[in-house]
C-alpha atoms as a PDB file:
ATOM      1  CA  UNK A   1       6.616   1.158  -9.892  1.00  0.00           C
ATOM      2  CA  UNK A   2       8.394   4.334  -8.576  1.00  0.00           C
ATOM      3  CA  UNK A   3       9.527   3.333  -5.396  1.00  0.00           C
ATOM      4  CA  UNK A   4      12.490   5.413  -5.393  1.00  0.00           C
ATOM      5  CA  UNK A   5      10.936   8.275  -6.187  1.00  0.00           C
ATOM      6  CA  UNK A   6       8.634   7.869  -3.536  1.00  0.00           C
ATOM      7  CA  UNK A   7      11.664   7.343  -1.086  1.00  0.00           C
ATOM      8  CA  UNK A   8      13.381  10.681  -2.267  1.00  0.00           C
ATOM      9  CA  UNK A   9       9.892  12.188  -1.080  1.00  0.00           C
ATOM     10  CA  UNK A  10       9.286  10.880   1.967  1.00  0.00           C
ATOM     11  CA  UNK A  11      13.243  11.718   3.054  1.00  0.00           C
ATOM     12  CA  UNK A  12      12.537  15.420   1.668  1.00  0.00           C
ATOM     13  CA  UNK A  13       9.227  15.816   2.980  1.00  0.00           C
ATOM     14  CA  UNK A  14      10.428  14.124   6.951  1.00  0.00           C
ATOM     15  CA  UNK A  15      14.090  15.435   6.907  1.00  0.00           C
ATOM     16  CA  UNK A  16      13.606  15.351  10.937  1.00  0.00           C
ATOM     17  CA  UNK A  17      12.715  11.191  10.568  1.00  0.00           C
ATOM     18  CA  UNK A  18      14.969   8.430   9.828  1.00  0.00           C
ATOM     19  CA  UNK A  19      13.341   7.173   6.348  1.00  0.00           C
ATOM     20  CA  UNK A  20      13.988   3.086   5.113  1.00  0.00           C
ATOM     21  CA  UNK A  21      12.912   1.448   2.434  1.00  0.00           C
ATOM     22  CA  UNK A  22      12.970  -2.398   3.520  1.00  0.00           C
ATOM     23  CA  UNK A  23      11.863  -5.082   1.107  1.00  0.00           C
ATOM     24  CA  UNK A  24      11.125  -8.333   3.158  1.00  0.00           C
ATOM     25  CA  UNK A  25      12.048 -11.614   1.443  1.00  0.00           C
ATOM     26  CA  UNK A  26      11.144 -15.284   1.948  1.00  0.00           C
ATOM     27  CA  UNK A  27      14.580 -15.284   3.664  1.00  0.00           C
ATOM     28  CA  UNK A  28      13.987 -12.340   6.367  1.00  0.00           C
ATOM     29  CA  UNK A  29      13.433 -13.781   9.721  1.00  0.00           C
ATOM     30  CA  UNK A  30      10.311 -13.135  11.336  1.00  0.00           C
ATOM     31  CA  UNK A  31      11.878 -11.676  14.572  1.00  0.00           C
ATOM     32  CA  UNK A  32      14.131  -8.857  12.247  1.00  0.00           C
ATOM     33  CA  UNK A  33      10.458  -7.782  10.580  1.00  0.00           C
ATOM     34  CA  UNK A  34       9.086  -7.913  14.043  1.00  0.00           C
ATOM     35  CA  UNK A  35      11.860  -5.626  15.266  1.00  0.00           C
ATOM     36  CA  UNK A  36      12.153  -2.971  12.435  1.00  0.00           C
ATOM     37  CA  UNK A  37       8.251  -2.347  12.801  1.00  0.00           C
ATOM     38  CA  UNK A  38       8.575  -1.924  15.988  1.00  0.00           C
ATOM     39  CA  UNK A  39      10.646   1.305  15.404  1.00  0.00           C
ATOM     40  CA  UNK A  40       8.106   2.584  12.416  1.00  0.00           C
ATOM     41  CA  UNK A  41       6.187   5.724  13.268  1.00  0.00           C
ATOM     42  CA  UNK A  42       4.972   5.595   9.461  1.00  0.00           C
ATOM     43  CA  UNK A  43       4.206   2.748   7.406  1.00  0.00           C
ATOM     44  CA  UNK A  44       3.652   2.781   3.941  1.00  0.00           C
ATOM     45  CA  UNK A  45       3.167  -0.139   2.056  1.00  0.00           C
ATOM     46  CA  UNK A  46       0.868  -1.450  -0.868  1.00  0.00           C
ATOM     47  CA  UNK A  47      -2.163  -3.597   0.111  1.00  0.00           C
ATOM     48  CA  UNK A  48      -1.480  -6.805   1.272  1.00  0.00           C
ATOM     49  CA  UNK A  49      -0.896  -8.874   4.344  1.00  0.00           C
ATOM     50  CA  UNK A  50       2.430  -6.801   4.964  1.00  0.00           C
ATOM     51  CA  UNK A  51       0.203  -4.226   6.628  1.00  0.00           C
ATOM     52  CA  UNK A  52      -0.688  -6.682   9.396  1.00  0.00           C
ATOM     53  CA  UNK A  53       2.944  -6.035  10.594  1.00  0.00           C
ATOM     54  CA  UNK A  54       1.274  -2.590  12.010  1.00  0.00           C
ATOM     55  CA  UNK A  55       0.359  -4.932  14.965  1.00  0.00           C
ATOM     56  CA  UNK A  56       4.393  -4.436  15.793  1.00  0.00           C
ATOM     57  CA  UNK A  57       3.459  -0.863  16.186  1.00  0.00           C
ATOM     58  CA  UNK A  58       3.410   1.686  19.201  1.00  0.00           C
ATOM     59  CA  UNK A  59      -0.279   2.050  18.858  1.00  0.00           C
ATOM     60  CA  UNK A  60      -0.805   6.485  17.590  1.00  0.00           C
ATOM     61  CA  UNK A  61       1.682   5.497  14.639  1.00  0.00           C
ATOM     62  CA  UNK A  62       0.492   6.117  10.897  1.00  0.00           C
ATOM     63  CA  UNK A  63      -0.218   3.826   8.129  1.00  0.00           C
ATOM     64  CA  UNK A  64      -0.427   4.677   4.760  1.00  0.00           C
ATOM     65  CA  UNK A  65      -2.202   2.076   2.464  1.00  0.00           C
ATOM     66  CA  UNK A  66      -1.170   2.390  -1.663  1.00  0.00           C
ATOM     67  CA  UNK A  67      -3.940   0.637  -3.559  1.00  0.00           C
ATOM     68  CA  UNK A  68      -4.347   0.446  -7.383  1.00  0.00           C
ATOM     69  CA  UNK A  69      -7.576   1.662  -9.229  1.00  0.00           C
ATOM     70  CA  UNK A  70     -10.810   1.164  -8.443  1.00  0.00           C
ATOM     71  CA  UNK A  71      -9.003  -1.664  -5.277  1.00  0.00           C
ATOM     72  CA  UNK A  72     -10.345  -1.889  -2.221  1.00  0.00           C
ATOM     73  CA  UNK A  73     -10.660  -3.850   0.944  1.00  0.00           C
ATOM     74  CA  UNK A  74     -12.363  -2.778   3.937  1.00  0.00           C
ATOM     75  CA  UNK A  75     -11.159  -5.241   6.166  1.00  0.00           C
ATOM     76  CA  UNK A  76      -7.247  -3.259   6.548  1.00  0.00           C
ATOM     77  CA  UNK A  77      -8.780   0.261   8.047  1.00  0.00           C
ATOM     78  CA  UNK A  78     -10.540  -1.628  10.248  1.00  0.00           C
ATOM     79  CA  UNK A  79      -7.592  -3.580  11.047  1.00  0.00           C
ATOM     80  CA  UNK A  80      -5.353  -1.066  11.744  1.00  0.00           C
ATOM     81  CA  UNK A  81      -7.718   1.393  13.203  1.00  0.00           C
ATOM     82  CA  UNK A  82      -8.564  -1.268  15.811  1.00  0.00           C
ATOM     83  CA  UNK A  83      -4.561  -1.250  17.292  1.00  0.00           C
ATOM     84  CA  UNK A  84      -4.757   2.273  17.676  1.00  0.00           C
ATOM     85  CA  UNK A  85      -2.995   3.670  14.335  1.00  0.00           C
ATOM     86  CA  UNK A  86      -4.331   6.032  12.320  1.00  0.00           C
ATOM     87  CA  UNK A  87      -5.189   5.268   8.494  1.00  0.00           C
ATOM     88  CA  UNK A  88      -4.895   6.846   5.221  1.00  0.00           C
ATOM     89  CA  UNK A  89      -5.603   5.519   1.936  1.00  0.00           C
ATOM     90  CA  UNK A  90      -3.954   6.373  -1.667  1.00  0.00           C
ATOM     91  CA  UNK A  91      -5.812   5.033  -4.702  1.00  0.00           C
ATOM     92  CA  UNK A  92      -3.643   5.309  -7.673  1.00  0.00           C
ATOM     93  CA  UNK A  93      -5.974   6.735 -11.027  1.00  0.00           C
ATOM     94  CA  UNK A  94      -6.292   4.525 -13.617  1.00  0.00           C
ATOM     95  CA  UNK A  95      -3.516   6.110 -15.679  1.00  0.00           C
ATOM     96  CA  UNK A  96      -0.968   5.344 -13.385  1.00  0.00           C
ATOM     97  CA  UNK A  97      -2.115   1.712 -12.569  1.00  0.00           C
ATOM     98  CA  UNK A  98      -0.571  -1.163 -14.737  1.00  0.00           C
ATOM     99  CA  UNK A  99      -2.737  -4.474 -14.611  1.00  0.00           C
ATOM    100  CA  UNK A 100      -0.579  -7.274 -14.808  1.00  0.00           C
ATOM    101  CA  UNK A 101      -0.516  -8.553 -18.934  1.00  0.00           C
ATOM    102  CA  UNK A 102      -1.622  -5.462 -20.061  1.00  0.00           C
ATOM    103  CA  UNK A 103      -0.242  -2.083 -20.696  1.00  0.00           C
ATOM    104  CA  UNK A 104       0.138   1.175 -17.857  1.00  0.00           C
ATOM    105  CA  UNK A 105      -3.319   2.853 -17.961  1.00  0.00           C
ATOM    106  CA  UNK A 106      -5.716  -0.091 -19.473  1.00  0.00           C
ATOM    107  CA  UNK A 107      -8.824  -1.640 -17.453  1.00  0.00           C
ATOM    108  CA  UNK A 108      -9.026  -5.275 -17.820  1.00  0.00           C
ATOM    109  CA  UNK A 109     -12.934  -4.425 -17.103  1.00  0.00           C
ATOM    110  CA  UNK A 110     -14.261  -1.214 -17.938  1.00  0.00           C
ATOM    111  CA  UNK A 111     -17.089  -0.411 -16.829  1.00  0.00           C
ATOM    112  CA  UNK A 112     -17.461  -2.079 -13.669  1.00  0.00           C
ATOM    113  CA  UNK A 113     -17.811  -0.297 -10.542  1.00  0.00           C
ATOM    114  CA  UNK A 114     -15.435  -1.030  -7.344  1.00  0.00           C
ATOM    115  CA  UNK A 115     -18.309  -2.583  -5.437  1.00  0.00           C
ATOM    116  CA  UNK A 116     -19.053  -5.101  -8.373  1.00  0.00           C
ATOM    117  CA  UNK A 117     -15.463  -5.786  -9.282  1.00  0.00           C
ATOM    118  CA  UNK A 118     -14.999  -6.893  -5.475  1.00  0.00           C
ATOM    119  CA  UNK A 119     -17.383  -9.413  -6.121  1.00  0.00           C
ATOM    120  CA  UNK A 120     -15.959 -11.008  -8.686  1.00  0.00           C
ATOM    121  CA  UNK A 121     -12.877 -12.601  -8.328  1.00  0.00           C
ATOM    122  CA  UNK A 122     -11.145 -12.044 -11.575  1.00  0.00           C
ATOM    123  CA  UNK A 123     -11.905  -8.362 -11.510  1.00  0.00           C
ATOM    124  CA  UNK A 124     -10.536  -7.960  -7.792  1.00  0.00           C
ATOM    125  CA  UNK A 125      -7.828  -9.914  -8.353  1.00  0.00           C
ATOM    126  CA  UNK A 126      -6.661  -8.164 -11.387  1.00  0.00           C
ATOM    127  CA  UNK A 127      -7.288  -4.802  -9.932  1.00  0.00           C
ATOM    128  CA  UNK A 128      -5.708  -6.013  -6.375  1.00  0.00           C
ATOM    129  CA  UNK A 129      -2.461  -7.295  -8.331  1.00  0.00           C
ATOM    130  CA  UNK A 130      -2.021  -4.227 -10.180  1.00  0.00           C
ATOM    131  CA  UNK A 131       1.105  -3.001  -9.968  1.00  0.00           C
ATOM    132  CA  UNK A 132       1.316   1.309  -8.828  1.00  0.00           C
ATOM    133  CA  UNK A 133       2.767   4.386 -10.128  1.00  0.00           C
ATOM    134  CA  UNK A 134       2.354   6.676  -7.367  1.00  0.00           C
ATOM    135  CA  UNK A 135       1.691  10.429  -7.919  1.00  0.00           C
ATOM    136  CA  UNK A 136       4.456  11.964  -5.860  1.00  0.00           C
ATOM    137  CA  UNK A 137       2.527  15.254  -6.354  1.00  0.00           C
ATOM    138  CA  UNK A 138      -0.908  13.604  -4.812  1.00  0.00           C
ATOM    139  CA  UNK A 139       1.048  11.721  -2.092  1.00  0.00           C
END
């Protein structure tokens, strides 16, 4: 939700590194994603199957995984751990996560723990679709 903040961060924090904010389309050719990862020393991106792109990676590169509340799937460390990048994970709080219908800071399903929303499909898609406000101060 604050993406430009974010940006502005990332620029101030890596003044030495060449920071780009790219937002792939149904229209961006494969080969242009292919070639703009392969010059990405840091990859941040929310979950999703974007982060399989790391494979376009020189393997010792960083990836930094932006997940809402209480969202998470195993299965992407593992991925990008087994190319040879290293992993970090941001979980937004629940105040800065805004479930899609309902208003910044409300849980669709209170109460329910990570491990049983991920087995319920509702729950883990709500929380997986969540759109993120990212604490700049946190990141």
């Amino acid at each position: 939700m604050n993406l430009a903040e974010l940006t502005e961060v990332v620029q101030n924090t890596a003044r030495g590194l060449k920071v780009e904010s790219v937002n792939w389309d149904g229209d961006t050719d494969f080969n242009i994603q292919a070639m703009q990862m392969a010059r990405t020393r840091i990859m941040i991106a929310t979950h999703g199957s974007i982060l399989n792109h790391n494979a376009f990676m020189e393997a010792g590169g960083v990836v930094i995984e932006i997940n809402a509340y209480q969202f998470l799937y195993p299965l992407t460390s593992q991925i990008v751990l087994f190319r040879g990048n290293h992993y970090l994970r941001y979980e937004a709080n629940l105040g800065n996560t805004k479930h899609q219908g309902f208003p910044l800071g409300h849980d669709p399903f209170p109460g329910i723990s990570t491990r049983r929303c991920m087995s319920d499909m509702e729950c883990q898609s709500s929380r997986r679709d969540a759109d993120v406000q990212v604490d700049v101060s946190d990141f």
